[in-house]
C-alpha atoms as a PDB file:
ATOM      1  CA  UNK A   1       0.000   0.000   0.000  1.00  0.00           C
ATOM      2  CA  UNK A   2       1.160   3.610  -0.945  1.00  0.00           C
ATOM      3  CA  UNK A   3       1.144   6.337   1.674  1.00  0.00           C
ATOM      4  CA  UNK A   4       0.891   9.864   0.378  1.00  0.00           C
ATOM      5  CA  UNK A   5       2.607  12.460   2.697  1.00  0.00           C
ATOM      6  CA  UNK A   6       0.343  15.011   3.095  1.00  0.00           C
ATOM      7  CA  UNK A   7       2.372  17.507   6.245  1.00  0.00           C
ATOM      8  CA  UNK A   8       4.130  17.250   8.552  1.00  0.00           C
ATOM      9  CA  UNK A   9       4.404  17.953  12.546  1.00  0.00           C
ATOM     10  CA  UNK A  10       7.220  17.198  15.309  1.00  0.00           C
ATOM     11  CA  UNK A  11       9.374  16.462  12.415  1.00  0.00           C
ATOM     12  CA  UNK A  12       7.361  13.292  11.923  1.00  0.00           C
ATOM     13  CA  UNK A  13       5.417  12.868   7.907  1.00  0.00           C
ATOM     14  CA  UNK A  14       1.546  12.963   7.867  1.00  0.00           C
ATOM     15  CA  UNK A  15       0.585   9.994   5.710  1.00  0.00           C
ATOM     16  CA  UNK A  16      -2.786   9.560   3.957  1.00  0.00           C
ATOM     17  CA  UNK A  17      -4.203   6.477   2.309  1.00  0.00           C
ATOM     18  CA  UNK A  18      -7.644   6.130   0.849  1.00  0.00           C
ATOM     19  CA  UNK A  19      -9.464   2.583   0.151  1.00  0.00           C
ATOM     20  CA  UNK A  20     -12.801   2.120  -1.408  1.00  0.00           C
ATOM     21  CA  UNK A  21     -13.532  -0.701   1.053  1.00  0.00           C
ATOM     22  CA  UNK A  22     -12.258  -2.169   4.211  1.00  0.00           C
ATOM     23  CA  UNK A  23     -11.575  -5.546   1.830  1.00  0.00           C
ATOM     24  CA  UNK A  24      -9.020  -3.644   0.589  1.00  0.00           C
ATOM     25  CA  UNK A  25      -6.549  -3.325   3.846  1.00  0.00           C
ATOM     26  CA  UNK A  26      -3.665  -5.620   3.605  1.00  0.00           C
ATOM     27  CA  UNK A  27      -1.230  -6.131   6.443  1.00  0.00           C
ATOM     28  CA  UNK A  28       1.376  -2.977   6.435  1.00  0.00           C
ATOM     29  CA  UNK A  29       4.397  -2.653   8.866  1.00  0.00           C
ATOM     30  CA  UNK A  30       5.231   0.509   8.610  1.00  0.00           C
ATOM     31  CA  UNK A  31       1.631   1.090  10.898  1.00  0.00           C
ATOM     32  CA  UNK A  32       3.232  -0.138  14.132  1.00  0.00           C
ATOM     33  CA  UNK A  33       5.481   2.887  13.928  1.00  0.00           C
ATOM     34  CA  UNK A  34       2.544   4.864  13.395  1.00  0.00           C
ATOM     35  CA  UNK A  35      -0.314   6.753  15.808  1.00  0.00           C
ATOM     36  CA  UNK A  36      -3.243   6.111  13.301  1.00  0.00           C
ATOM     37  CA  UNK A  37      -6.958   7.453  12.706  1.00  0.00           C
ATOM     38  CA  UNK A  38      -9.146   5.136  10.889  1.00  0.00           C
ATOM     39  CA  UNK A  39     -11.823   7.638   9.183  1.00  0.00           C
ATOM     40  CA  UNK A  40     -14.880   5.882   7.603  1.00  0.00           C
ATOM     41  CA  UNK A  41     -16.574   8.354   4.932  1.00  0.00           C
ATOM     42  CA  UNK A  42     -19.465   5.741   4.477  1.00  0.00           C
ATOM     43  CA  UNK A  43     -21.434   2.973   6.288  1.00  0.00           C
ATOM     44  CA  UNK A  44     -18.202   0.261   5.883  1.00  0.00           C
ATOM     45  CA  UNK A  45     -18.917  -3.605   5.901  1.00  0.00           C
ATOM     46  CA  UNK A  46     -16.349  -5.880   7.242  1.00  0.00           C
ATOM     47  CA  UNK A  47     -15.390  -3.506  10.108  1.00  0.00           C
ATOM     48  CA  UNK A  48     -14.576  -6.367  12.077  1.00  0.00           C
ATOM     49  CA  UNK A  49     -12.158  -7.686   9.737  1.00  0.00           C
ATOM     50  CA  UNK A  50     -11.193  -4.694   8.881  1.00  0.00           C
ATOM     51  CA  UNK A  51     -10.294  -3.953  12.821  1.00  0.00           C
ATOM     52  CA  UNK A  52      -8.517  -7.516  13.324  1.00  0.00           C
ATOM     53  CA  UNK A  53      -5.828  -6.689  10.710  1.00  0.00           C
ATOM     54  CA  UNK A  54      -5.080  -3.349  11.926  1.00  0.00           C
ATOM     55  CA  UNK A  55      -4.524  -4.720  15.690  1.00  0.00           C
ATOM     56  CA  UNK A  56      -2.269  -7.633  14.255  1.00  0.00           C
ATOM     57  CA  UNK A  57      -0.223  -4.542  12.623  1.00  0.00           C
ATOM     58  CA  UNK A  58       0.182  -3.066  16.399  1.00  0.00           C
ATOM     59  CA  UNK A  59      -0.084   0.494  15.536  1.00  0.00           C
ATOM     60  CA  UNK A  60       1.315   2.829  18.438  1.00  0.00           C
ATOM     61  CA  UNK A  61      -2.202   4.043  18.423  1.00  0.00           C
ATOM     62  CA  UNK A  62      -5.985   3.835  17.012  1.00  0.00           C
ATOM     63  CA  UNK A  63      -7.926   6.570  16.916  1.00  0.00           C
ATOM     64  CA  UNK A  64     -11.735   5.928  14.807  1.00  0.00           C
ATOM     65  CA  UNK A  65     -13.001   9.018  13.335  1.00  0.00           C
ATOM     66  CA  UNK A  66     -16.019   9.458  10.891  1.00  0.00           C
ATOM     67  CA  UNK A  67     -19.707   7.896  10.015  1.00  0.00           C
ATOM     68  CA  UNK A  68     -20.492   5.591  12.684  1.00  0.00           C
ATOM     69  CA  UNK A  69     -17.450   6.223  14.832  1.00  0.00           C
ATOM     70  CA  UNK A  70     -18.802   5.153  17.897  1.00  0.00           C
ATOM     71  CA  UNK A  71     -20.150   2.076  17.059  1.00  0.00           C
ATOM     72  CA  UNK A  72     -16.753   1.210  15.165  1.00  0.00           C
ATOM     73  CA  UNK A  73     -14.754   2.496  18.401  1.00  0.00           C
ATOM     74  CA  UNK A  74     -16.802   0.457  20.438  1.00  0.00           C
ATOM     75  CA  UNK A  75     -16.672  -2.807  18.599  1.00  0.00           C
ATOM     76  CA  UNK A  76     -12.727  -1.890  18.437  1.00  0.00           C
ATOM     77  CA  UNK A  77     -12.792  -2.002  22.300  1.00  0.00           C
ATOM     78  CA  UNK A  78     -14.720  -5.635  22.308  1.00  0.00           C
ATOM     79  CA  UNK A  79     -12.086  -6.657  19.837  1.00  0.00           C
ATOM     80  CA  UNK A  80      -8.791  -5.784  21.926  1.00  0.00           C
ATOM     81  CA  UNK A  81     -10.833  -6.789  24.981  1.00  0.00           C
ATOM     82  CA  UNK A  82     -10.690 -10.724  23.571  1.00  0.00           C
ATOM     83  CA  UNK A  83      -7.598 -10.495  21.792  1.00  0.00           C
ATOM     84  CA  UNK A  84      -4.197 -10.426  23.728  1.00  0.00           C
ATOM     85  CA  UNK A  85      -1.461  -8.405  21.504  1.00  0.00           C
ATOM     86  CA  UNK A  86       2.278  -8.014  22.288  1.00  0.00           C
ATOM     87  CA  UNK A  87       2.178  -4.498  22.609  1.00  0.00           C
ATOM     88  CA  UNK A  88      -0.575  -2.239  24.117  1.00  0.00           C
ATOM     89  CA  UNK A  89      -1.952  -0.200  21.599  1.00  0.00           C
ATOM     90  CA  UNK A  90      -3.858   3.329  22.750  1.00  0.00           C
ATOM     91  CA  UNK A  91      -7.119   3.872  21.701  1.00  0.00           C
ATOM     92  CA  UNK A  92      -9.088   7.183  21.171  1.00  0.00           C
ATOM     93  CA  UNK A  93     -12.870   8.009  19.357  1.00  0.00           C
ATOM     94  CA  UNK A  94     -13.073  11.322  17.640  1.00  0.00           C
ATOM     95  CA  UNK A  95     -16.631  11.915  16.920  1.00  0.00           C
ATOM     96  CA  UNK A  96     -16.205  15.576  15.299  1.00  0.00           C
ATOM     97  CA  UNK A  97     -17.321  15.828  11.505  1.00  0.00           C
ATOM     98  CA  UNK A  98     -14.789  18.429  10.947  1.00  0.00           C
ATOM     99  CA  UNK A  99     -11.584  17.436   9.338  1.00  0.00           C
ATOM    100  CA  UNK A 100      -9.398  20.134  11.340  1.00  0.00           C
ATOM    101  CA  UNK A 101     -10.510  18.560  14.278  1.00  0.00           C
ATOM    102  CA  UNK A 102      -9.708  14.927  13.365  1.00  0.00           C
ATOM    103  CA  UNK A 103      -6.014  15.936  12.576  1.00  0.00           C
ATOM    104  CA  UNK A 104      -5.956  18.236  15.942  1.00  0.00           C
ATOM    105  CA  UNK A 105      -6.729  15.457  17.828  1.00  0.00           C
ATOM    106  CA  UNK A 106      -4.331  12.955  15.623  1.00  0.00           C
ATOM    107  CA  UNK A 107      -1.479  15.140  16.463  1.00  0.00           C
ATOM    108  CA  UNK A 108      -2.375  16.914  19.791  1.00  0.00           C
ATOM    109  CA  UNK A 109      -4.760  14.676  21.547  1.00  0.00           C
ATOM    110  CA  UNK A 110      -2.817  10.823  20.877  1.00  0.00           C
ATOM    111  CA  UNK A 111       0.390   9.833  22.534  1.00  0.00           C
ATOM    112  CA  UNK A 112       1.490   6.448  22.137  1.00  0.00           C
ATOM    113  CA  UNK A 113       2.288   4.488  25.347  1.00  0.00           C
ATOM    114  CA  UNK A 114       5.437   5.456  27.244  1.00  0.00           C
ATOM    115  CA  UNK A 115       7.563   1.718  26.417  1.00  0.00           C
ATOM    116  CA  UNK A 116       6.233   2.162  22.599  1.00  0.00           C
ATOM    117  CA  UNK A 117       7.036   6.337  22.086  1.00  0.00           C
ATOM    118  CA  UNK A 118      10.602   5.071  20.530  1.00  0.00           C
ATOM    119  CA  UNK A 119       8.879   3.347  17.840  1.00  0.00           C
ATOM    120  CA  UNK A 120       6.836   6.325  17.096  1.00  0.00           C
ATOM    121  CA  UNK A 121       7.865   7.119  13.450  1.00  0.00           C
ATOM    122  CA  UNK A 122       4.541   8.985  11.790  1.00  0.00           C
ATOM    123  CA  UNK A 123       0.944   9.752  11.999  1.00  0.00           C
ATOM    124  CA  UNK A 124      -1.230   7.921   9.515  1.00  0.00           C
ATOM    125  CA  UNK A 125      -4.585   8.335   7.799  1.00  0.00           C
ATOM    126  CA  UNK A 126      -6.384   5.512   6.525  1.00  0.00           C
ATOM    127  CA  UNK A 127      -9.700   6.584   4.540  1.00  0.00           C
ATOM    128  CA  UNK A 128     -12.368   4.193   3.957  1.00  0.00           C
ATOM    129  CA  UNK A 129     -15.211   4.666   1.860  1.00  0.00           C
ATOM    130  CA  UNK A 130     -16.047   5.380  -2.088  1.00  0.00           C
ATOM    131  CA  UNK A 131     -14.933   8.870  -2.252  1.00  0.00           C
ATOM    132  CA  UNK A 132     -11.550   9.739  -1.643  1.00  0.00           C
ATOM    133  CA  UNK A 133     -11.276  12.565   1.219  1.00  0.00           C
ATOM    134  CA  UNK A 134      -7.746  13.401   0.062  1.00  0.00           C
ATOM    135  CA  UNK A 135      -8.014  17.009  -1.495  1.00  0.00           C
ATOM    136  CA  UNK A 136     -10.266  17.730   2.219  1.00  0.00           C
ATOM    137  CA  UNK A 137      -7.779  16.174   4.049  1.00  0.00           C
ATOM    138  CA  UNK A 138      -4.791  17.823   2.436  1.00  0.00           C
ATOM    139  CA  UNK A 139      -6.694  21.489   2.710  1.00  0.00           C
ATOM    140  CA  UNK A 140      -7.297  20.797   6.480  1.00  0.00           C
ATOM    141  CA  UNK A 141      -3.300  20.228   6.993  1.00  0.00           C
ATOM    142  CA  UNK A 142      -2.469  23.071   5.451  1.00  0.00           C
ATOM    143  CA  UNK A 143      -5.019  24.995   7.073  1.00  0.00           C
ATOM    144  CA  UNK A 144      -3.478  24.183  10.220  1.00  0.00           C
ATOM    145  CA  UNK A 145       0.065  24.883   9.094  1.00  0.00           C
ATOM    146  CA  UNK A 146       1.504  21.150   8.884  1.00  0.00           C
ATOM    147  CA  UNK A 147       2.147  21.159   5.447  1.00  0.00           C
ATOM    148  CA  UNK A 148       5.502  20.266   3.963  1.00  0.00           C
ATOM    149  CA  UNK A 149       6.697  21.055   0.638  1.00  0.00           C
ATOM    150  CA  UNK A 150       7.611  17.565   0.077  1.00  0.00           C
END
């Protein structure tokens, strides 16, 4: 899968990737160096799935954002309540519509746990649903001044 940088902030990129459907997620270790909003832009199927790959990935953090979010956060809580990973993985629910917001709390709100903040490498965007949110997403970084010329 191929991250798009889209800023920048603490001198660590702001990646964005957009997939029409949770189906679509395939396991990627470059997330467990990563603090990581899942955003759904539409009702997703699969969720579960969807969450069970992400956990085996270990990202530093999981932050759900977007349509449903707190029905996805909360089946992400029954998930890592049954499932015993290696590392603990932080979780957070953003349930803000606004895009500014989302990244705010991705890069003010989200620390990953104190034995995992050496691994922490990048924040990550995963966007699930038909349309990309890309151009919205890229706009809001900038807006906030975390864009990079890169």
């Amino acid at each position: 899968m191929a991250w798009d940088v889209i800023g920048e902030y603490l001198s660590k990129p702001i990646r964005f990737l957009h997939l029409k459907s949770s189906e679509e997620y395939s396991a990627d270790r470059s997330v467990k160096e990563s603090v990581l909003v899942l955003y759904f832009n539409e009702n997703s199927k699969s969720i579960e799935v969807l969450l069970e790959q992400i956990i085996n990935d270990l990202p530093l953090v999981i932050i759900v954002a977007g349509v449903n979010s707190m029905s996805s956060f909360d089946l992400l809580l029954d998930i890592l309540s049954r499932k015993k990973t290696q590392d603990h993985i932080m979780t957070n629910v953003c349930e803000s519509d606004n895009l500014e917001e989302i990244i705010e709390d991705l890069v003010n709100g989200n620390w990953p746990a104190e034995e995992r903040h050496n691994d922490w490498k990048c924040y990550s965007i995963l966007s699930i649903g038909n349309k990309s949110k890309v151009n919205e997403f890229t706009e809001a970084v900038k807006s906030l001044g975390y864009l990079t010329n890169k």
